[in-house]
N, C-alpha and C. Protein backbone atom coordinates (compact mmCIF):
# COMPACT_ATOMS: atom_id res chain seq x y z
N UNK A 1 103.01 153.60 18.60
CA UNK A 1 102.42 154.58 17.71
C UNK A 1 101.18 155.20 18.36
N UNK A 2 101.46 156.25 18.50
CA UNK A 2 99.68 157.11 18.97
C UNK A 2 98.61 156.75 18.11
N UNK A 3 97.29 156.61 18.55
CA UNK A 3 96.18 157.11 17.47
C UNK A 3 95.51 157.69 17.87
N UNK A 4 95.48 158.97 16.35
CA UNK A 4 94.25 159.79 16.71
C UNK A 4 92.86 159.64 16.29
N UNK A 5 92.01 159.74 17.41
CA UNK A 5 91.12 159.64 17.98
C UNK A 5 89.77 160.66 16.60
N UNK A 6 89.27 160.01 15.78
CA UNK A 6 88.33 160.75 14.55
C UNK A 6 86.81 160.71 14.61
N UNK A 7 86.16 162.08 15.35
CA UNK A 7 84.90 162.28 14.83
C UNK A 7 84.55 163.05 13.51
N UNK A 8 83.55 162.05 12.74
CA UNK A 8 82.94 162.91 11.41
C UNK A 8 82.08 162.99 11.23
N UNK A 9 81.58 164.46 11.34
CA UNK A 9 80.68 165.35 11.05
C UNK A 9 80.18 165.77 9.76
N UNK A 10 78.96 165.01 9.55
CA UNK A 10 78.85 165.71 8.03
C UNK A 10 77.44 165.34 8.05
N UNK A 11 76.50 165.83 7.11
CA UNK A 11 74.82 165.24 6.95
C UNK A 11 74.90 164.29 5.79
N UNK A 12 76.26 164.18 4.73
CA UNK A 12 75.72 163.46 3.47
C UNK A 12 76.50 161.81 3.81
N UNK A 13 75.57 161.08 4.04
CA UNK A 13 76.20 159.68 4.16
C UNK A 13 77.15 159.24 3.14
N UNK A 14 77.07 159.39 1.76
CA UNK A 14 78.14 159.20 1.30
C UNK A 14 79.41 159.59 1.29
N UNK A 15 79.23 161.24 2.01
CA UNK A 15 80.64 161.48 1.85
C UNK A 15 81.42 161.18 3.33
N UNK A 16 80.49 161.22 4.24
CA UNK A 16 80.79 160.23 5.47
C UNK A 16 81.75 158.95 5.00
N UNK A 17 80.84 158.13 4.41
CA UNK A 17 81.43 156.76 3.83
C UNK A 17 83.06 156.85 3.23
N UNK A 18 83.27 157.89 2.53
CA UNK A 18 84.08 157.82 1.26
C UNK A 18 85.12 158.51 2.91
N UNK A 19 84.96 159.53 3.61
CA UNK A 19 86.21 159.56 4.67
C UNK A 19 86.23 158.76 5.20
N UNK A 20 85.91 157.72 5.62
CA UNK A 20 86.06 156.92 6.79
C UNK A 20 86.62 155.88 6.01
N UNK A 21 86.86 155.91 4.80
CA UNK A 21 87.35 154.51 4.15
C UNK A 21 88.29 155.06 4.01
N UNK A 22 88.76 156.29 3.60
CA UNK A 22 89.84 156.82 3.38
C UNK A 22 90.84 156.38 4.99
N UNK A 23 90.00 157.09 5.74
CA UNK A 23 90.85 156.82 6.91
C UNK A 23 91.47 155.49 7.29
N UNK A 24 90.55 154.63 7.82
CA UNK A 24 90.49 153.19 7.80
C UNK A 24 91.87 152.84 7.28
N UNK A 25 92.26 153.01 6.08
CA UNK A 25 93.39 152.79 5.31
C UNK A 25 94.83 152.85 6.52
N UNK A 26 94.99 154.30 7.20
CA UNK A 26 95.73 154.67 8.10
C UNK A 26 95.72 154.23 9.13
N UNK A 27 96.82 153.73 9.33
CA UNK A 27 96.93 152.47 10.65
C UNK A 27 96.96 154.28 12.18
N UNK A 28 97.10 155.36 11.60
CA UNK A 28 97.43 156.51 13.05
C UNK A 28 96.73 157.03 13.16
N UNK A 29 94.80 156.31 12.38
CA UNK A 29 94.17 157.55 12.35
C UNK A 29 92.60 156.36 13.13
N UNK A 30 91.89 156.47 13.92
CA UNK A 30 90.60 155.89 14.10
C UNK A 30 89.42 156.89 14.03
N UNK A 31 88.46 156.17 13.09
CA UNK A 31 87.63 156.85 13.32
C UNK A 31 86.89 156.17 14.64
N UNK A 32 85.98 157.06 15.57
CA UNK A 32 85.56 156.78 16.54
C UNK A 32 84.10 156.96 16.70
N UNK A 33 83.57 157.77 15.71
CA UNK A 33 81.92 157.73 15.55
C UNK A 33 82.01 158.73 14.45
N UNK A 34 80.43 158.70 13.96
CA UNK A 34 80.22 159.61 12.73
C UNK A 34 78.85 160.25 13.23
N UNK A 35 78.65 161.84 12.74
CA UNK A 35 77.35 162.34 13.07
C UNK A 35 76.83 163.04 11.91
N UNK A 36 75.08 163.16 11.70
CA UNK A 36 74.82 163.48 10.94
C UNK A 36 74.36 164.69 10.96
N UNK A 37 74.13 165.61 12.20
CA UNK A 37 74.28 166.91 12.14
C UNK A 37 74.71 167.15 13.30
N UNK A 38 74.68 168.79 13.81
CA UNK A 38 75.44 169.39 14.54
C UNK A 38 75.31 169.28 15.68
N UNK A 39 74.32 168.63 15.86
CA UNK A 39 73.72 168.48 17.41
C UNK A 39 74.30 167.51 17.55
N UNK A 40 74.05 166.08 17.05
CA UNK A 40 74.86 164.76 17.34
C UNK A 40 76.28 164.73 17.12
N UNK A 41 76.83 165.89 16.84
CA UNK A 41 78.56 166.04 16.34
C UNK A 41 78.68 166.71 18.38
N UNK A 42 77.90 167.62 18.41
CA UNK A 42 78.28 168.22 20.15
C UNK A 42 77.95 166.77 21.15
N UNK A 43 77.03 166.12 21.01
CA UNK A 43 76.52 164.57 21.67
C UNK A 43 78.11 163.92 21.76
N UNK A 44 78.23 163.28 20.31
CA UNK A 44 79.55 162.03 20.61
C UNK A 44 80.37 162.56 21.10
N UNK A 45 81.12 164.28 20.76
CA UNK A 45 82.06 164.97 20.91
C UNK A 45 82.11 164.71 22.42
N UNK A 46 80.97 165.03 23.16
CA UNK A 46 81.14 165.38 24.63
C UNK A 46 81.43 163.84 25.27
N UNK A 47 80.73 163.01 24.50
CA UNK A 47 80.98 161.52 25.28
C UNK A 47 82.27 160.77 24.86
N UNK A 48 82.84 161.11 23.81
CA UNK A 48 84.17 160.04 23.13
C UNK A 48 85.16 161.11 23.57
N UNK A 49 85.10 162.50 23.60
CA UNK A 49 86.32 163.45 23.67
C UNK A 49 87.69 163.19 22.37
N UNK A 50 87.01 163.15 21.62
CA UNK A 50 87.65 162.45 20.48
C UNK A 50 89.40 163.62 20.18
N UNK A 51 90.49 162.97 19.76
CA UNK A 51 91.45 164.27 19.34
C UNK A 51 90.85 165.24 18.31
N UNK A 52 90.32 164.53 16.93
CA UNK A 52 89.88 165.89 16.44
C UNK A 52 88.45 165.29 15.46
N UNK A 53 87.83 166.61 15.21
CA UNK A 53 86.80 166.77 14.57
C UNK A 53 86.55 166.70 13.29
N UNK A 54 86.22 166.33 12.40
CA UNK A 54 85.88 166.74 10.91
C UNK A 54 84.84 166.88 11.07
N UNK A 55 84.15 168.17 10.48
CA UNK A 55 83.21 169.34 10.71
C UNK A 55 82.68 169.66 9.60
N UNK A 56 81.32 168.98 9.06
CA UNK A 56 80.87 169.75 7.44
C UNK A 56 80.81 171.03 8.11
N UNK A 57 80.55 172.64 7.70
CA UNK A 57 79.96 173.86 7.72
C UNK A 57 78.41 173.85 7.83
N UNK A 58 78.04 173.36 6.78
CA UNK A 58 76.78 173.39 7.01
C UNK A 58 75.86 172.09 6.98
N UNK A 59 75.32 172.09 7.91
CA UNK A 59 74.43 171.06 8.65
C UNK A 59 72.76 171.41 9.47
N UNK A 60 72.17 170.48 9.21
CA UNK A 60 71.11 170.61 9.92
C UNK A 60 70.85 169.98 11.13
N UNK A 61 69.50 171.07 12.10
CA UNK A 61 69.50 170.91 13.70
C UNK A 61 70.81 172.15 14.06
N UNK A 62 71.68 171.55 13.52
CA UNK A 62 72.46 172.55 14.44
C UNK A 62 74.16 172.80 12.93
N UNK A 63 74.37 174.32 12.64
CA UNK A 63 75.51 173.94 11.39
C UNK A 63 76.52 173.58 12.08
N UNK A 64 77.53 173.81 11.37
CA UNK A 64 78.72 173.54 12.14
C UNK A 64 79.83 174.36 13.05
N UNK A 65 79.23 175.53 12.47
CA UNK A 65 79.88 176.87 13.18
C UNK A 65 79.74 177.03 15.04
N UNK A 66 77.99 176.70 15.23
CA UNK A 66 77.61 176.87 16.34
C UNK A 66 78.07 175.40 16.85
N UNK A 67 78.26 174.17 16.06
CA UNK A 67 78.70 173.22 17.11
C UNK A 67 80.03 173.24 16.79
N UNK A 68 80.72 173.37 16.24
CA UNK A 68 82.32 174.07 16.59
C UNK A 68 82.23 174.62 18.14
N UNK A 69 81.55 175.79 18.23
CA UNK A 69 81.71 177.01 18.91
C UNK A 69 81.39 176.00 21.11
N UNK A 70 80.79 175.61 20.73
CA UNK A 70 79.99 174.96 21.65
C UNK A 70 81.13 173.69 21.83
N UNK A 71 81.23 173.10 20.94
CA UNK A 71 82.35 171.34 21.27
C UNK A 71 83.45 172.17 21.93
N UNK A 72 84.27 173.92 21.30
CA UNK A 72 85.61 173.86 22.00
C UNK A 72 85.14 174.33 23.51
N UNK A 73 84.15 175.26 23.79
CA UNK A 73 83.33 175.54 25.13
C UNK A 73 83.35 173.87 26.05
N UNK A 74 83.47 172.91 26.05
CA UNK A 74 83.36 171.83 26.44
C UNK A 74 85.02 171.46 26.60
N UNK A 75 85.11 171.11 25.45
CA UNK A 75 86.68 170.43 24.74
C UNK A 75 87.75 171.43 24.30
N UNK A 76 88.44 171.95 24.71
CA UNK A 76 89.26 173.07 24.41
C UNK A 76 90.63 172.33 23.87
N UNK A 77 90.46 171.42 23.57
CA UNK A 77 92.11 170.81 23.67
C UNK A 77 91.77 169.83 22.25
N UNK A 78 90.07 169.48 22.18
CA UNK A 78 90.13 169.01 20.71
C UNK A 78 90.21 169.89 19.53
N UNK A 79 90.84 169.34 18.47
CA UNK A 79 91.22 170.23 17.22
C UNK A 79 89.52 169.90 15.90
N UNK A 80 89.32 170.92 15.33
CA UNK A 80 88.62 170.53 14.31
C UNK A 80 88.96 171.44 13.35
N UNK A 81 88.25 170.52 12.40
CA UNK A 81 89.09 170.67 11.04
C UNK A 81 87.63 171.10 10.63
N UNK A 82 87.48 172.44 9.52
CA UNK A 82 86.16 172.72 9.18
C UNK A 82 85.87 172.20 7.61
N UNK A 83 85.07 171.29 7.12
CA UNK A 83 84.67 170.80 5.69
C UNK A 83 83.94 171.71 5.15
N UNK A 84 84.42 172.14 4.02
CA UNK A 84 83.09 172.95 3.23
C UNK A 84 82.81 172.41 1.90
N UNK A 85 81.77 172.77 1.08
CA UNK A 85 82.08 173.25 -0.48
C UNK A 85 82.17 174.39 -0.64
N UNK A 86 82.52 175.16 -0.01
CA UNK A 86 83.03 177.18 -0.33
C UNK A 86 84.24 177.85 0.38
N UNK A 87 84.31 178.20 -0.41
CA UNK A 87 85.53 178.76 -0.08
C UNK A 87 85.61 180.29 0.22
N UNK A 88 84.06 180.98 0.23
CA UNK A 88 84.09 181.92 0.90
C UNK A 88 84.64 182.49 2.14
N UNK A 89 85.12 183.48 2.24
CA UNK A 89 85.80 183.65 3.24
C UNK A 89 84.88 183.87 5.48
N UNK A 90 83.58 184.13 4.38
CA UNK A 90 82.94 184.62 5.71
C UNK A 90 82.79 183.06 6.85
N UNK A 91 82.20 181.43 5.72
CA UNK A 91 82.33 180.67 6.45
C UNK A 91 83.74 180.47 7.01
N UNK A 92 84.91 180.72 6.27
CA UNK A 92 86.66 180.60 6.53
C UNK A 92 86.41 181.35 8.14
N UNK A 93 86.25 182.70 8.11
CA UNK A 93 86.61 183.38 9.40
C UNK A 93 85.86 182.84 10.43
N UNK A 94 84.57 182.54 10.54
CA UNK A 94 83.39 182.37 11.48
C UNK A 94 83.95 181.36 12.24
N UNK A 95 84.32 180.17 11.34
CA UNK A 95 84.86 178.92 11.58
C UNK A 95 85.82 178.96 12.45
N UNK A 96 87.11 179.92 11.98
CA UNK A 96 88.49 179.83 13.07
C UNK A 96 88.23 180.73 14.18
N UNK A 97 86.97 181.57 14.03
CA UNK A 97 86.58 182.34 15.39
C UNK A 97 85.78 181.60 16.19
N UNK A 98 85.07 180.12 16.01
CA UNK A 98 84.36 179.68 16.62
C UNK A 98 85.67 177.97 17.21
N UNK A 99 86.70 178.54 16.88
CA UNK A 99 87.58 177.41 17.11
C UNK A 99 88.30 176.33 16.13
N UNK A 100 87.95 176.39 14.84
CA UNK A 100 88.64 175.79 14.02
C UNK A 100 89.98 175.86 14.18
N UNK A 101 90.68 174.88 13.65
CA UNK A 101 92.31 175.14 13.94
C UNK A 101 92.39 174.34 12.26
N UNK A 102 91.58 174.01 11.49
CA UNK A 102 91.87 173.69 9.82
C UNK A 102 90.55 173.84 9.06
N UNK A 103 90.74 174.03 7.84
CA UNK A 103 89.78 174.26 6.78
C UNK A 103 90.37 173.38 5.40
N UNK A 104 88.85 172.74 4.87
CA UNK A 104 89.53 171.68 3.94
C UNK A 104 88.22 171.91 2.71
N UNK A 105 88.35 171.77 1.71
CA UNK A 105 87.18 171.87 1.05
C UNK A 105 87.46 170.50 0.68
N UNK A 106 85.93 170.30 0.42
CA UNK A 106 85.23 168.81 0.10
C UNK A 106 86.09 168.31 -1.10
N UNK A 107 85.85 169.10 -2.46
CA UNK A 107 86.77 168.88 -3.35
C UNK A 107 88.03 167.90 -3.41
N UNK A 108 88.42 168.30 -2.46
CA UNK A 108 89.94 167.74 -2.23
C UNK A 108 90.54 167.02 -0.85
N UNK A 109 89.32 167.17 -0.07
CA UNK A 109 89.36 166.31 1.22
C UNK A 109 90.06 165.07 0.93
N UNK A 110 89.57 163.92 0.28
CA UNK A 110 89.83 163.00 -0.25
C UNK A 110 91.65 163.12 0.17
N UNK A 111 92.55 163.78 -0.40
CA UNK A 111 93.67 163.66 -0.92
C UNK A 111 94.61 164.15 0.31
N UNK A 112 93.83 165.25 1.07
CA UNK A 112 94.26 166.19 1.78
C UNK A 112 93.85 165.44 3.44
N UNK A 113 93.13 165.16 3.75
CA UNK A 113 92.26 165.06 5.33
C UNK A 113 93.18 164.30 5.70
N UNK A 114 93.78 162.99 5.73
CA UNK A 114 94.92 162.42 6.57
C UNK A 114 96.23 163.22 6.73
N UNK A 115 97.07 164.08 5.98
CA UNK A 115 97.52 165.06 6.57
C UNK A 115 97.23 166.29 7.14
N UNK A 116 95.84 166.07 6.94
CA UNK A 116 95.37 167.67 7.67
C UNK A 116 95.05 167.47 9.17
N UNK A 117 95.00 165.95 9.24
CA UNK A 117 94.31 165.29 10.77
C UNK A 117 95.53 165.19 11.55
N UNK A 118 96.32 164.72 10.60
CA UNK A 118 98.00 164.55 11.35
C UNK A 118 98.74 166.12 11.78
N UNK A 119 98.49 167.13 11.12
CA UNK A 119 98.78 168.48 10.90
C UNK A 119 98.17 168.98 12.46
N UNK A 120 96.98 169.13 12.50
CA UNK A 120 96.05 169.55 13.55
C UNK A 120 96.29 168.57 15.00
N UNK A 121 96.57 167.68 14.78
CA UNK A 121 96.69 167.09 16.10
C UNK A 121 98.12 167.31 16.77
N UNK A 122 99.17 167.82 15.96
CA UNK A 122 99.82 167.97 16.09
C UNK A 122 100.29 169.92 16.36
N UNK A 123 99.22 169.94 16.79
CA UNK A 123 98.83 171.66 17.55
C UNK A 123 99.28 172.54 16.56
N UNK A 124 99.06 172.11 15.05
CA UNK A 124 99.39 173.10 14.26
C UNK A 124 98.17 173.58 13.65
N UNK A 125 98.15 174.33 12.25
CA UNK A 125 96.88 174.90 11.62
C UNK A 125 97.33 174.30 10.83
N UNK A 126 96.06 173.99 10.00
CA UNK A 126 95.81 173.58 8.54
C UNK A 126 94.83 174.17 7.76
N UNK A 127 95.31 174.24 6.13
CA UNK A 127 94.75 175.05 5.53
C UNK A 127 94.58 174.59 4.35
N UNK A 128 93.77 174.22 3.68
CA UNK A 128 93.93 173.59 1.94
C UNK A 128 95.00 174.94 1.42
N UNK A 129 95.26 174.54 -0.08
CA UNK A 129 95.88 176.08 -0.56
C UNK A 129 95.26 176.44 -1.53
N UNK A 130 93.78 176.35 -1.92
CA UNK A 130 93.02 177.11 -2.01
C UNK A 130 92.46 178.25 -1.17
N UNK A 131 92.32 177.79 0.17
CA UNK A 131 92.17 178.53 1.24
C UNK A 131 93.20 179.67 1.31
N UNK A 132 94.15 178.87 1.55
CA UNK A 132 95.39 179.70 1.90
C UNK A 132 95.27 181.42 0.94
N UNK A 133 94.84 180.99 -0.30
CA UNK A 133 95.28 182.04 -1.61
C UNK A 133 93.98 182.56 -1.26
N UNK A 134 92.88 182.53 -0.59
CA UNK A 134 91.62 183.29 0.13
C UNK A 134 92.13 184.03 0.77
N UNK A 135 92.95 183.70 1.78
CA UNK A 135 93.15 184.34 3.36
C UNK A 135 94.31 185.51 2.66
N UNK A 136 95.33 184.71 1.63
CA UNK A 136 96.21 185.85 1.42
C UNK A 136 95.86 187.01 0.73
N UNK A 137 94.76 186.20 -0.12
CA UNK A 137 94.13 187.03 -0.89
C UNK A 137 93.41 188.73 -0.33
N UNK A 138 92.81 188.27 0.65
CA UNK A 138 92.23 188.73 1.56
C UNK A 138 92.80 190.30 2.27
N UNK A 139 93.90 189.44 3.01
CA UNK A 139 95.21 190.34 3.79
C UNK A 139 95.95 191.35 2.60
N UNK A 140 96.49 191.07 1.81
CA UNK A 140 96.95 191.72 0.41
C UNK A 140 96.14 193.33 0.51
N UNK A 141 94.85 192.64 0.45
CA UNK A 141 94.24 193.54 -0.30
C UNK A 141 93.79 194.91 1.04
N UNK A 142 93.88 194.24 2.24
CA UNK A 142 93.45 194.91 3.38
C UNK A 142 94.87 195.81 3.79
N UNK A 143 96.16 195.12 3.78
CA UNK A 143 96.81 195.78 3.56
C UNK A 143 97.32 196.76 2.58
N UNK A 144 96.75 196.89 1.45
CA UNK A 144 97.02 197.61 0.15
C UNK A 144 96.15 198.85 0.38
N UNK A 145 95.33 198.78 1.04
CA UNK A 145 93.83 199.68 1.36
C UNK A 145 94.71 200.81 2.41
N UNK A 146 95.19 200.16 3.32
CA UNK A 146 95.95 201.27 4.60
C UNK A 146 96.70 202.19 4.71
N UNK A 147 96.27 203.50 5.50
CA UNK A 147 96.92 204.43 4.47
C UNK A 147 98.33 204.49 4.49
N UNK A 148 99.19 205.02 3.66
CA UNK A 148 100.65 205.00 3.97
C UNK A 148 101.20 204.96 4.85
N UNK A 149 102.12 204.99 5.69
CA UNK A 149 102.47 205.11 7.04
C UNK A 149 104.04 206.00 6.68
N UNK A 150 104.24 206.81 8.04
CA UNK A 150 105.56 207.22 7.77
C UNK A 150 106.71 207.06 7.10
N UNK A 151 106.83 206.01 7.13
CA UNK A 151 108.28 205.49 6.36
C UNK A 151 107.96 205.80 4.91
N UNK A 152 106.75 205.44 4.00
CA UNK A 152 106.91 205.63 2.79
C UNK A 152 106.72 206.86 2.14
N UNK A 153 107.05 207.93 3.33
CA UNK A 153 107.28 209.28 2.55
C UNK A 153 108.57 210.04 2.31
N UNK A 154 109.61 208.32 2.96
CA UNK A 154 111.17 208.83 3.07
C UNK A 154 111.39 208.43 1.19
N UNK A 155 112.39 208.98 0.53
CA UNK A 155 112.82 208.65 -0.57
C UNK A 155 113.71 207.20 -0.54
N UNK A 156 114.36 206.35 -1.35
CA UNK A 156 114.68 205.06 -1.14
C UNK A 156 116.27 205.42 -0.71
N UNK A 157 116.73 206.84 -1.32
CA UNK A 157 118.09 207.16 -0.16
C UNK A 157 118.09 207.87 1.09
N UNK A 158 116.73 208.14 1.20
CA UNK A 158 116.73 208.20 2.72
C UNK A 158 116.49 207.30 3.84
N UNK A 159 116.13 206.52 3.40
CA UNK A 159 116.02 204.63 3.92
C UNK A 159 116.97 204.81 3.97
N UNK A 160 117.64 204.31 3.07
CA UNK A 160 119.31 204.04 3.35
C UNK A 160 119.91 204.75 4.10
N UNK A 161 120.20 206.35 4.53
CA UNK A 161 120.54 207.03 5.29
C UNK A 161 119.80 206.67 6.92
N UNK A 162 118.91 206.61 6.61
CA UNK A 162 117.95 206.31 7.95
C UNK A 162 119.25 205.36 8.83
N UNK A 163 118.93 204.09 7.32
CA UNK A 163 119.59 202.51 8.11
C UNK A 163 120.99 203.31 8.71
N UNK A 164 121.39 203.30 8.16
CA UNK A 164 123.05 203.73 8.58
C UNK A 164 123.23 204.39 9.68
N UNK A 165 122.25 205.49 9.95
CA UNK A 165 122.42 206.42 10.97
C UNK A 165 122.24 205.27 12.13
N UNK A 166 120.79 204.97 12.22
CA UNK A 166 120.43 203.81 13.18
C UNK A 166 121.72 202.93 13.77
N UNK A 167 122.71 202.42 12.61
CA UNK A 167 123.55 201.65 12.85
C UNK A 167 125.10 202.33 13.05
N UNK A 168 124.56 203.54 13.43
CA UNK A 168 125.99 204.28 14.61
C UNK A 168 126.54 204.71 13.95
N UNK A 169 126.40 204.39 11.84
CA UNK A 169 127.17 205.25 11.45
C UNK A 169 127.50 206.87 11.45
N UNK A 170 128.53 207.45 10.99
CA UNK A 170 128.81 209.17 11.45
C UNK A 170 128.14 209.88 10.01
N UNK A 171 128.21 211.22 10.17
CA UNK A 171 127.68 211.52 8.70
C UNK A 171 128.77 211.74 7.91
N UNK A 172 129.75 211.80 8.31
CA UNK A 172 131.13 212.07 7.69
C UNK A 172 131.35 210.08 6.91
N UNK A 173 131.11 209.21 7.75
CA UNK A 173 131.22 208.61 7.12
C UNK A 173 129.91 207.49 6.22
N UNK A 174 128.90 207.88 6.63
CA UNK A 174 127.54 208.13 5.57
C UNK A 174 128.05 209.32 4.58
N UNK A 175 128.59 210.34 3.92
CA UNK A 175 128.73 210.58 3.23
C UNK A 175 129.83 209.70 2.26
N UNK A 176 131.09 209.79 3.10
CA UNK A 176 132.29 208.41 2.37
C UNK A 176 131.56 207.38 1.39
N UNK A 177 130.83 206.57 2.01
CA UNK A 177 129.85 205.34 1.76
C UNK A 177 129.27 205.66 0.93
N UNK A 178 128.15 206.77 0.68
CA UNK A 178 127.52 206.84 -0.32
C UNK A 178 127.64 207.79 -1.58
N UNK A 179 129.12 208.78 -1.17
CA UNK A 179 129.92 209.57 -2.49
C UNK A 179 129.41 210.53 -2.89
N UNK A 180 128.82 211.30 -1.56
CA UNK A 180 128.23 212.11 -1.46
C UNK A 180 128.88 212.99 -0.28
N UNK A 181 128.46 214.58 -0.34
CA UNK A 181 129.80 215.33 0.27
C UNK A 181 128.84 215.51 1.96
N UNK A 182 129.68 215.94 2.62
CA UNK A 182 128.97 215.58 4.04
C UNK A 182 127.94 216.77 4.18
N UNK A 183 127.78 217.60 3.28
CA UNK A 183 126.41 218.59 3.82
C UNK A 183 125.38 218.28 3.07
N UNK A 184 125.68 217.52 2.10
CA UNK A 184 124.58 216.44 1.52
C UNK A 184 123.57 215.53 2.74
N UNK A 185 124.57 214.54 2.74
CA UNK A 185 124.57 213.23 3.92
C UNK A 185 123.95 214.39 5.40
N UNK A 186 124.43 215.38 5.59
CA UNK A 186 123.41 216.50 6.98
C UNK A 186 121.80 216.75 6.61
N UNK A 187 121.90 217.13 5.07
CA UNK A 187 120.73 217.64 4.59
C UNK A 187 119.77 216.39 4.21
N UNK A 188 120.20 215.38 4.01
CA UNK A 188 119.14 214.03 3.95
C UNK A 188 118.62 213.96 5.69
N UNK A 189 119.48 213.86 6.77
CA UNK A 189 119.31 213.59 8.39
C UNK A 189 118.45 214.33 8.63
N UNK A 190 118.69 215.85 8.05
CA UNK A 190 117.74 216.75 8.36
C UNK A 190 116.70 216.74 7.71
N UNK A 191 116.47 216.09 6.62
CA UNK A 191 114.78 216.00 6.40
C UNK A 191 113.95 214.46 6.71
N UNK A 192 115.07 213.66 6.99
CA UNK A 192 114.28 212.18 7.74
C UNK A 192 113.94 212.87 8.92
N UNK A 193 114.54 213.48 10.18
CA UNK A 193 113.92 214.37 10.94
C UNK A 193 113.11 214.49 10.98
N UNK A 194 112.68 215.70 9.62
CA UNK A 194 111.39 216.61 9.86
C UNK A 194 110.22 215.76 9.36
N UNK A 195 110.45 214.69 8.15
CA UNK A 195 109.37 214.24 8.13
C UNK A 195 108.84 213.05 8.45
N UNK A 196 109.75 212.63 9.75
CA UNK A 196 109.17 211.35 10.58
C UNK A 196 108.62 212.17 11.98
N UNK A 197 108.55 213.11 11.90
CA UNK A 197 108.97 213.98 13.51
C UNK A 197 109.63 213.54 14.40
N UNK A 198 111.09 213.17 14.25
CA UNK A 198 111.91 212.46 15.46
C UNK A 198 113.38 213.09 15.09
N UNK A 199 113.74 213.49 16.76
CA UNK A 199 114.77 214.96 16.92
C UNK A 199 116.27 214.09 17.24
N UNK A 200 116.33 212.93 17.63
CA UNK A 200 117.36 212.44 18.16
C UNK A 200 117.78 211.25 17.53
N UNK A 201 119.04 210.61 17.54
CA UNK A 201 119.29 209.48 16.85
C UNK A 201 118.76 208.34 18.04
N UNK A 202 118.44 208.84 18.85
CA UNK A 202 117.82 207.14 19.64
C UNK A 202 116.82 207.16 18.97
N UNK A 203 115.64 208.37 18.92
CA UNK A 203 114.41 207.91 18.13
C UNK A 203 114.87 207.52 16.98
N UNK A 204 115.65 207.51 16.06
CA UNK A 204 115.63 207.44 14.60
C UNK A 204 116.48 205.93 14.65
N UNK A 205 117.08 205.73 15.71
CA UNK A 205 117.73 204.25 15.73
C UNK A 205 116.01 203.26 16.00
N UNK A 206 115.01 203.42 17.24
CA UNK A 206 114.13 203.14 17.90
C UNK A 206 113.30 202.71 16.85
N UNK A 207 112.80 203.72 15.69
CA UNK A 207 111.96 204.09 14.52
C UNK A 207 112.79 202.63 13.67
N UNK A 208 113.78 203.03 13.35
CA UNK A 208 114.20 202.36 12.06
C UNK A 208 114.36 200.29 12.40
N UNK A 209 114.41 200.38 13.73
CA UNK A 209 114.20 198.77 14.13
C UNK A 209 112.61 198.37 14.10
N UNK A 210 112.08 199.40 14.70
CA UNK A 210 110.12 199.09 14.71
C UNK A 210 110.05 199.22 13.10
N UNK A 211 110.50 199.48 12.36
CA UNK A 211 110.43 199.42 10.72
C UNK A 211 110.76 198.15 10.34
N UNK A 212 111.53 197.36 10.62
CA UNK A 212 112.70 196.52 10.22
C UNK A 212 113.82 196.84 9.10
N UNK A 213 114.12 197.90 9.06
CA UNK A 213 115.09 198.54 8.42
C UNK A 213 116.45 197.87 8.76
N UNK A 214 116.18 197.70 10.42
CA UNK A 214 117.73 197.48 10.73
C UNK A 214 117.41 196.20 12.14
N UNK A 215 118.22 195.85 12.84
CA UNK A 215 117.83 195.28 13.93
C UNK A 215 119.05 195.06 15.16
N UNK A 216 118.84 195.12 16.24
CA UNK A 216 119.45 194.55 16.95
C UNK A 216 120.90 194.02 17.02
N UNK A 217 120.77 193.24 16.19
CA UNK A 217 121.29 191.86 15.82
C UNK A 217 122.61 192.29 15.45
N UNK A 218 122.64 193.61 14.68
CA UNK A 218 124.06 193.66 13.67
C UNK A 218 125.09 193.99 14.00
């Protein structure tokens, strides 16, 4: 059985205490030292090379962002997991830009941190799903903001015409298919045309895969 290798980072001794008992429990997990701020989290980090980190956010001497940022500058191959009580997004981003590869709030550490340690060492991300509904939250809304893009000025049967064309169908038989007479099925081609600006069916095959309308595959 492997074990991974546990530094914890945090300033409040009790909640130090309460992970490390948690851990302890787990025959795959050692803890290997504990620090009480950010400076002594970059200290053991550099001397134990521990697999991964548990990281309060904020800490004194040094938070946790800048000794994140600094332990992967050293250790590029250890994982840390960032502890908060917030779930703001600005500590969320800072954190995975300074090297985090998980985010756990305190709250729920308890329940969550032995699969989040097993998760991360295992070169994946981890995320509470509180977090998660932050980040999506987030993206949603950044994407909702952007302005339209070409495709959503086609009507939902010109999609469909689009797809078909893309997929070699003829207009003779794009009209068959959709029971519509073939100078219909011309006059839809001719305005996906004009208002994607693309003159040829390679672009409009090219267009409609960079869409995912259609793919490859079929």
């Amino acid at each position: 059985m492997t074990i991974i290798s546990v530094l914890l980072a945090d300033d409040h001794k009790i909640m130090r205490a309460g992970l490390r008992s948690l851990l302890e429990k787990s025959p795959e997990v050692s803890v290997v030292a504990e620090a009480d701020d950010g400076r002594q989290a970059v200290q053991l980090a550099g001397q134990l090379r521990p697999d991964v980190v548990v990281m309060d956010v904020s800490m004194p001497k040094l938070n946790g962002i800048e000794a994140t940022r600094q332990i992967m500058a050293e250790l590029p191959e250890t994982k840390i997991i960032a502890l908060s009580m917030h779930s703001d997004k600005r500590f969320l981003v800072e954190m995975f830009q300074a090297g985090a590869v998980g985010y756990l709030l305190k709250d729920c550490a308890a329940g969550e941190l032995k699969q989040a340690i097993k998760t991360v060492a295992a070169r994946q991300c981890y995320l509470s799903p509180e977090i998660a509904g932050v980040l999506l939250g987030d993206y949603l809304d950044r994407f909702r903001s952007k302005p339209a893009g070409a495709a959503s000025q086609l009507t939902a049967r010109e999609r469909e015409v689009l797809q078909l064309i893309a997929e070699g169908w003829s207009t003779k038989n794009i009209a068959e298919h959709l029971y519509v007479s073939i100078k219909t099925a011309e006059s839809h081609r001719r305005k996906i045309m004009k208002k994607l600006d693309l003159h040829t069916v390679a672009d409009l095959t090219k267009y409609a895969i960079r869409e995912g309308l259609t793919s490859l595959d079929l």
